[in-house]
C-alpha atoms as a PDB file:
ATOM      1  CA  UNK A   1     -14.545 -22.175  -8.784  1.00  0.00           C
ATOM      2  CA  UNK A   2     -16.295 -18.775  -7.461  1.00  0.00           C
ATOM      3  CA  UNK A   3     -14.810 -15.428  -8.874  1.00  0.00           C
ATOM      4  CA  UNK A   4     -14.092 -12.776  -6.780  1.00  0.00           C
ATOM      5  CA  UNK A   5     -16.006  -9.686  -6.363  1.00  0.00           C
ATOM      6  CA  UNK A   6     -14.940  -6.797  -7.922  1.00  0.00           C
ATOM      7  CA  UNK A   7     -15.354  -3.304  -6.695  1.00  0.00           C
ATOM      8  CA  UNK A   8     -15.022  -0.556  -9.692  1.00  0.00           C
ATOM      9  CA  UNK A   9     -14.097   2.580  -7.434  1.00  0.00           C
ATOM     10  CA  UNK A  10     -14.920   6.315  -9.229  1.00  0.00           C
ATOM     11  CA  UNK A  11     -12.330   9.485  -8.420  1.00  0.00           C
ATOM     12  CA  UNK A  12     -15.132  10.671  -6.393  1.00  0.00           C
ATOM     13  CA  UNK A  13     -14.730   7.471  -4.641  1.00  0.00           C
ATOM     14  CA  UNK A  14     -10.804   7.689  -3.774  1.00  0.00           C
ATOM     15  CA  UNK A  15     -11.387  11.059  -2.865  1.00  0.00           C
ATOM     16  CA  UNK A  16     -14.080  10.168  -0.207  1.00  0.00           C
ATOM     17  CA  UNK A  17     -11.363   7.573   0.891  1.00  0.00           C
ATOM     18  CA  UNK A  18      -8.159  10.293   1.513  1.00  0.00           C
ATOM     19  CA  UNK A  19     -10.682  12.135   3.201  1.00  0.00           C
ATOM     20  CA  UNK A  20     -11.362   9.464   5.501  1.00  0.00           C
ATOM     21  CA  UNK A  21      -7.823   8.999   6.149  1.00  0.00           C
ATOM     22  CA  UNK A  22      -7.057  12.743   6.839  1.00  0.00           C
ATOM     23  CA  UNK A  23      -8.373  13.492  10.585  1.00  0.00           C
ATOM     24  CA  UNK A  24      -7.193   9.532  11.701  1.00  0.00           C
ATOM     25  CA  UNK A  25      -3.377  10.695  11.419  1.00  0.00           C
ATOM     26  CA  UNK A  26      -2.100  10.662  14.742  1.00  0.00           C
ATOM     27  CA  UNK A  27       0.885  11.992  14.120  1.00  0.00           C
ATOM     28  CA  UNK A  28       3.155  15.183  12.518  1.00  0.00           C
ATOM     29  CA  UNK A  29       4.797  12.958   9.559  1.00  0.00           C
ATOM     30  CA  UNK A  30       8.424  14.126   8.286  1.00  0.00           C
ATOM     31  CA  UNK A  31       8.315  11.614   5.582  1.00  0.00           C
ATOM     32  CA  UNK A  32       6.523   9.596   2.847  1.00  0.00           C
ATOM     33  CA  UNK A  33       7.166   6.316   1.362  1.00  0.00           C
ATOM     34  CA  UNK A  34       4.640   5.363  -1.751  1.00  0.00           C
ATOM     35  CA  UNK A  35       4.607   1.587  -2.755  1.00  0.00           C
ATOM     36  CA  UNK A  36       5.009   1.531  -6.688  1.00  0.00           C
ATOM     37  CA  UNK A  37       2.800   1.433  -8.325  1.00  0.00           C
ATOM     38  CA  UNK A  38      -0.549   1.117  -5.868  1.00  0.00           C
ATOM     39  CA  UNK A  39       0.940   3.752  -3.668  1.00  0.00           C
ATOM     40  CA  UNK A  40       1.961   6.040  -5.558  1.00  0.00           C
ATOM     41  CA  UNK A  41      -1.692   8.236  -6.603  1.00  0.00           C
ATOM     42  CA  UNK A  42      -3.283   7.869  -3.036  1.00  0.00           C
ATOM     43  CA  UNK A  43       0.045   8.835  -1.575  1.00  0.00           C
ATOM     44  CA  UNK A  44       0.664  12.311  -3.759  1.00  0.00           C
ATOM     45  CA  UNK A  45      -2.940  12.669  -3.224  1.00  0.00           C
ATOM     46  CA  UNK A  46      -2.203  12.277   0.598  1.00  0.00           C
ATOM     47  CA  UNK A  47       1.217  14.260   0.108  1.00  0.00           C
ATOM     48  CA  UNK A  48      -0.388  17.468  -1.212  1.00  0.00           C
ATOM     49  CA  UNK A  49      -3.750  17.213   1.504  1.00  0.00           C
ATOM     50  CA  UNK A  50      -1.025  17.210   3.987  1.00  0.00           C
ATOM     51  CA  UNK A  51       1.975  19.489   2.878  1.00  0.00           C
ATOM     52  CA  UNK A  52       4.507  17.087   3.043  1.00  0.00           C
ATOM     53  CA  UNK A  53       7.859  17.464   1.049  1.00  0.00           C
ATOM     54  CA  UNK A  54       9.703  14.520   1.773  1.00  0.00           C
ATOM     55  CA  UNK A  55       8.544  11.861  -0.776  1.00  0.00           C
ATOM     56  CA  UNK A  56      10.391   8.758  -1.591  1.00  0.00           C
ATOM     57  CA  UNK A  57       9.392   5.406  -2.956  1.00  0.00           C
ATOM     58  CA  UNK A  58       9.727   1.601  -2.828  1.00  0.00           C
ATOM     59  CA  UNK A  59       9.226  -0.708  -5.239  1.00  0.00           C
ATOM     60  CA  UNK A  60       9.328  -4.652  -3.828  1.00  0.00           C
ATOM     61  CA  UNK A  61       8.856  -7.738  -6.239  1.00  0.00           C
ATOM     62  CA  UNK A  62       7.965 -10.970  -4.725  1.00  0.00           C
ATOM     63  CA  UNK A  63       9.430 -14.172  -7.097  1.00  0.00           C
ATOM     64  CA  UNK A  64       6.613 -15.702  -9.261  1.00  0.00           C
ATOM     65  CA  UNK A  65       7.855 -19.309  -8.350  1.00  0.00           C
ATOM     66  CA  UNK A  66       8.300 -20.064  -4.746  1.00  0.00           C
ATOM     67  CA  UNK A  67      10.449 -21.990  -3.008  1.00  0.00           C
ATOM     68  CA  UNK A  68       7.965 -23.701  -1.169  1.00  0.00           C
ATOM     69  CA  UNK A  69       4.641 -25.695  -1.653  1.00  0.00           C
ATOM     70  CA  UNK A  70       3.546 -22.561   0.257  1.00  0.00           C
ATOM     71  CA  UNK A  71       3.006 -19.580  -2.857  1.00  0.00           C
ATOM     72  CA  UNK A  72       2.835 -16.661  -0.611  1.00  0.00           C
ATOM     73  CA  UNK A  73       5.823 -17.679   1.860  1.00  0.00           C
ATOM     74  CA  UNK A  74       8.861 -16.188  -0.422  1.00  0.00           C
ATOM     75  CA  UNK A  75      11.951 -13.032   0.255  1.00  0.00           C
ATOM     76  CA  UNK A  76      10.864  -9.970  -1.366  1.00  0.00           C
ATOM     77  CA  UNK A  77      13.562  -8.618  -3.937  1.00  0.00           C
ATOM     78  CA  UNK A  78      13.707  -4.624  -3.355  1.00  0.00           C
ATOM     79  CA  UNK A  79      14.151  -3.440  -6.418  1.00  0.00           C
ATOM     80  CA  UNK A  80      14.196   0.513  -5.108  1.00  0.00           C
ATOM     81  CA  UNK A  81      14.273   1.489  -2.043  1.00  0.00           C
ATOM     82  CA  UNK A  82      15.650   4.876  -0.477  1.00  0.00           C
ATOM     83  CA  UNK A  83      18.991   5.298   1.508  1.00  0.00           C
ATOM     84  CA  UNK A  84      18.759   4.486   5.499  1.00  0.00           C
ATOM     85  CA  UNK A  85      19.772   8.193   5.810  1.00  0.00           C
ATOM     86  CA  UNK A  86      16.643   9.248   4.020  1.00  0.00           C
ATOM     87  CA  UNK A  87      14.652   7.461   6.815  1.00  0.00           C
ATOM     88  CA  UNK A  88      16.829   7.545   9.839  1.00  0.00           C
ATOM     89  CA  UNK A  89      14.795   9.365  12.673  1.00  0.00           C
ATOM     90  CA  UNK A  90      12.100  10.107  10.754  1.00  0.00           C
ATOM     91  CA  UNK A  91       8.534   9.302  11.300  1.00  0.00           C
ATOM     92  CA  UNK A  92       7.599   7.593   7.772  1.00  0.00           C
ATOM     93  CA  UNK A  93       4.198   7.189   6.376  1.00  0.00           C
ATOM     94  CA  UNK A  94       4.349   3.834   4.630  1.00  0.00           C
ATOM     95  CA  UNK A  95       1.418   4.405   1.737  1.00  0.00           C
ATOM     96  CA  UNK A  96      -0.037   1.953  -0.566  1.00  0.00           C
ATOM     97  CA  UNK A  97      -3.377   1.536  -2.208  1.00  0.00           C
ATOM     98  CA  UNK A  98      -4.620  -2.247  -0.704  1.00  0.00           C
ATOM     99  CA  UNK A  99      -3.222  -4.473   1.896  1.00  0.00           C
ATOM    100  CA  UNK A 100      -4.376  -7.832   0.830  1.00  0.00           C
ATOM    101  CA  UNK A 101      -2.025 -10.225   2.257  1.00  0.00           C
ATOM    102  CA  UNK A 102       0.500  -7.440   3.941  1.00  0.00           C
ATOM    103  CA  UNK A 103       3.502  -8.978   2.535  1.00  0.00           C
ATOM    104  CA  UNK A 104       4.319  -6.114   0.561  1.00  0.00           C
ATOM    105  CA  UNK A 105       3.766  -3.415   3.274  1.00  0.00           C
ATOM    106  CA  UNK A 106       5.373  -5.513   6.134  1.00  0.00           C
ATOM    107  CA  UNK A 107       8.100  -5.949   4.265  1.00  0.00           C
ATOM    108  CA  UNK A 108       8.968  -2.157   3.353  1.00  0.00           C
ATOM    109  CA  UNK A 109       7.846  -1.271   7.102  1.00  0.00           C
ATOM    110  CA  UNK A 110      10.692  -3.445   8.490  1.00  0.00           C
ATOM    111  CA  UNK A 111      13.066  -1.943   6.134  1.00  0.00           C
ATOM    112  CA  UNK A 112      12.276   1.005   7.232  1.00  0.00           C
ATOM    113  CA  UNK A 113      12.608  -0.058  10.886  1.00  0.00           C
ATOM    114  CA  UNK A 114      15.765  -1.332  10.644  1.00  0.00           C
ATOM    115  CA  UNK A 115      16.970   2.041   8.583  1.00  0.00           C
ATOM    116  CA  UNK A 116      15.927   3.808  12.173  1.00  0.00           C
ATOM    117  CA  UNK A 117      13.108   4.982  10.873  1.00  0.00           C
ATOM    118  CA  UNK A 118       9.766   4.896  12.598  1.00  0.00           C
ATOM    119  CA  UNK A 119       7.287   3.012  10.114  1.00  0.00           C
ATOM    120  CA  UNK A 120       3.175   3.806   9.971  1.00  0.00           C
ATOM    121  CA  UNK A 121       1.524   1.919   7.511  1.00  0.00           C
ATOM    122  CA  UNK A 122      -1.438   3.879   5.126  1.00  0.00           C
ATOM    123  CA  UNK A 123      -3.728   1.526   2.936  1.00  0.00           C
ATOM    124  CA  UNK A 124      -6.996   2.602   0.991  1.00  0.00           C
ATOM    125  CA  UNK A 125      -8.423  -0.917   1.326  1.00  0.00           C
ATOM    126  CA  UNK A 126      -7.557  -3.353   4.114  1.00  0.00           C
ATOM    127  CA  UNK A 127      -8.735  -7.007   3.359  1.00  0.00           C
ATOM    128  CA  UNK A 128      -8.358  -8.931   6.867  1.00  0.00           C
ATOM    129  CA  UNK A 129      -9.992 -12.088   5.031  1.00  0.00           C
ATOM    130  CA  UNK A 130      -6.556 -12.488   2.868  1.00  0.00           C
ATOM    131  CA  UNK A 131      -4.359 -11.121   5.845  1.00  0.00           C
ATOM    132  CA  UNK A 132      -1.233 -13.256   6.159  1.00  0.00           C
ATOM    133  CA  UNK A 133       0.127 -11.748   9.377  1.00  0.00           C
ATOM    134  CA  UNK A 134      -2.592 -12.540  12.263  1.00  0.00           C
ATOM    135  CA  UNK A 135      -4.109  -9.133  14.279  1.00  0.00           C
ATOM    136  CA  UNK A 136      -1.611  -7.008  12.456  1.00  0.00           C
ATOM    137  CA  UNK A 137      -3.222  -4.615  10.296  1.00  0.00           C
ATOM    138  CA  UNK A 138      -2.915  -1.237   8.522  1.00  0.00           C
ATOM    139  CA  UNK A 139      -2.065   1.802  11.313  1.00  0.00           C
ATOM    140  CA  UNK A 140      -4.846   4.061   8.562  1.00  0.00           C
ATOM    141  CA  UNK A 141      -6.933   2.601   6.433  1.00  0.00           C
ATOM    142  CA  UNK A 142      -9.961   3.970   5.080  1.00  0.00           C
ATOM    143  CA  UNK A 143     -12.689   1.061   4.126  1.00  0.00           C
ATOM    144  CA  UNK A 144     -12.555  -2.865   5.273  1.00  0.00           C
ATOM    145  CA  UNK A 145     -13.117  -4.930   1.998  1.00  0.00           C
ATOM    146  CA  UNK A 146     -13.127  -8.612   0.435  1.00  0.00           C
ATOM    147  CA  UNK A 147     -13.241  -7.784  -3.272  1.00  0.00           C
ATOM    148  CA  UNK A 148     -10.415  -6.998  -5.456  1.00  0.00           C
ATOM    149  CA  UNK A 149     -10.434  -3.136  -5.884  1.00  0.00           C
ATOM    150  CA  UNK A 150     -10.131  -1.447  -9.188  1.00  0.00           C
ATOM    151  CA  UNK A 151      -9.007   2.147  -8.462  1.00  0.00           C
ATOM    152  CA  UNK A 152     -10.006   4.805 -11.311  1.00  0.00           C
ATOM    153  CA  UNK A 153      -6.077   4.580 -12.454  1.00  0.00           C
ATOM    154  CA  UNK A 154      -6.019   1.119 -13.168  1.00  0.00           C
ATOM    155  CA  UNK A 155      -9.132   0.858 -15.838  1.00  0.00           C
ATOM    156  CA  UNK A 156      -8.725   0.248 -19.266  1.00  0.00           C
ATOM    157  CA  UNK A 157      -5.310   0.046 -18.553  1.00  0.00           C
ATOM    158  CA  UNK A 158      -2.197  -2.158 -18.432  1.00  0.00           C
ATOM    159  CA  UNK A 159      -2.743  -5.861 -17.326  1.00  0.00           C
ATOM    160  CA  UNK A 160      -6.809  -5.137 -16.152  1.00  0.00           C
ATOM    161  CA  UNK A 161      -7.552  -4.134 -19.586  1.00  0.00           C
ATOM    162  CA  UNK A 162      -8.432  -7.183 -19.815  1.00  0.00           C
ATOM    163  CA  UNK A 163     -10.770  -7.615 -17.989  1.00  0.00           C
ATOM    164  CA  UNK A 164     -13.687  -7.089 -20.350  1.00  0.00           C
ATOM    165  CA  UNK A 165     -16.274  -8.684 -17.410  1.00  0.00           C
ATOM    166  CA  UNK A 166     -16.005  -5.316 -16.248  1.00  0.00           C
END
């Protein structure tokens, strides 16, 4: 079985990336929601480039045993997610660090949807090889990629520690 690339990213490097993303926003954004926990840095990183107060987050588990003999096809449990009055009428930057499949980031966009919000999706990393939902991709991203990303955050740390390969 072939391993996937990896790609070890430096600060330097995310930085390059939010400033990437900066001049593609097309529009005046009244709110943020960061994906725990990928979203999170990039999106207070994003927050503070672009002055914007309104911060709220989303976290979104997907069940380790599916219901189906297909693994990725399975209901998202929302384990935080802000009030539809938080959202309502606002145009929401959706913010998370990869999409790799776009379950995660589809999901929170239609929650946001049906709050009356009006959803843009922000990635770092946008990986159309592992994309699960056809032409759809990212409204930002900042770099196309087919390894599995390790942000600056994530070394030596929690479940990649180990990783020793590295």
């Amino acid at each position: 079985m072939e391993t996937q690339r990896r790609e070890i990213l430096t600060w330097q490097d995310v930085d390059r990336l939010i400033d990437i993303l900066l001049p593609k926003f097309r529009g005046e954004f009244t709110a943020m929601l960061m994906i725990t926990r990928g979203g999170i840095i990039p999106g207070g990183m994003l927050a503070e480039a672009m002055g914007l107060t309104h911060l709220l987050t989303a976290a979104v588990d997907f069940p380790a045993k599916h219901q189906s003999d297909r693994p990725l096809i399975a209901w998202p449990t929302f384990i935080q997610f802000p009030s539809d009055e938080l959202l309502t009428g606002r145009l929401t930057l959706i913010v998370d660090d990869v999409w790799g499949s776009g379950r995660t980031i589809t999901a929170v966009k239609n929650r946001v949807s049906a709050a009356g919000g009006f959803p843009e999706t922000c990635v770092l990393h946008f990986n159309p090889y592992r994309n699960m939902f056809g032409n759809n991709q990212p409204d930002y991203f900042a770099a196309v990629t087919n390894a599995y990303v390790l942000f600056p955050w994530e070394i030596n740390r929690g479940p990649d520690f180990a990783l020793n390969e590295i």
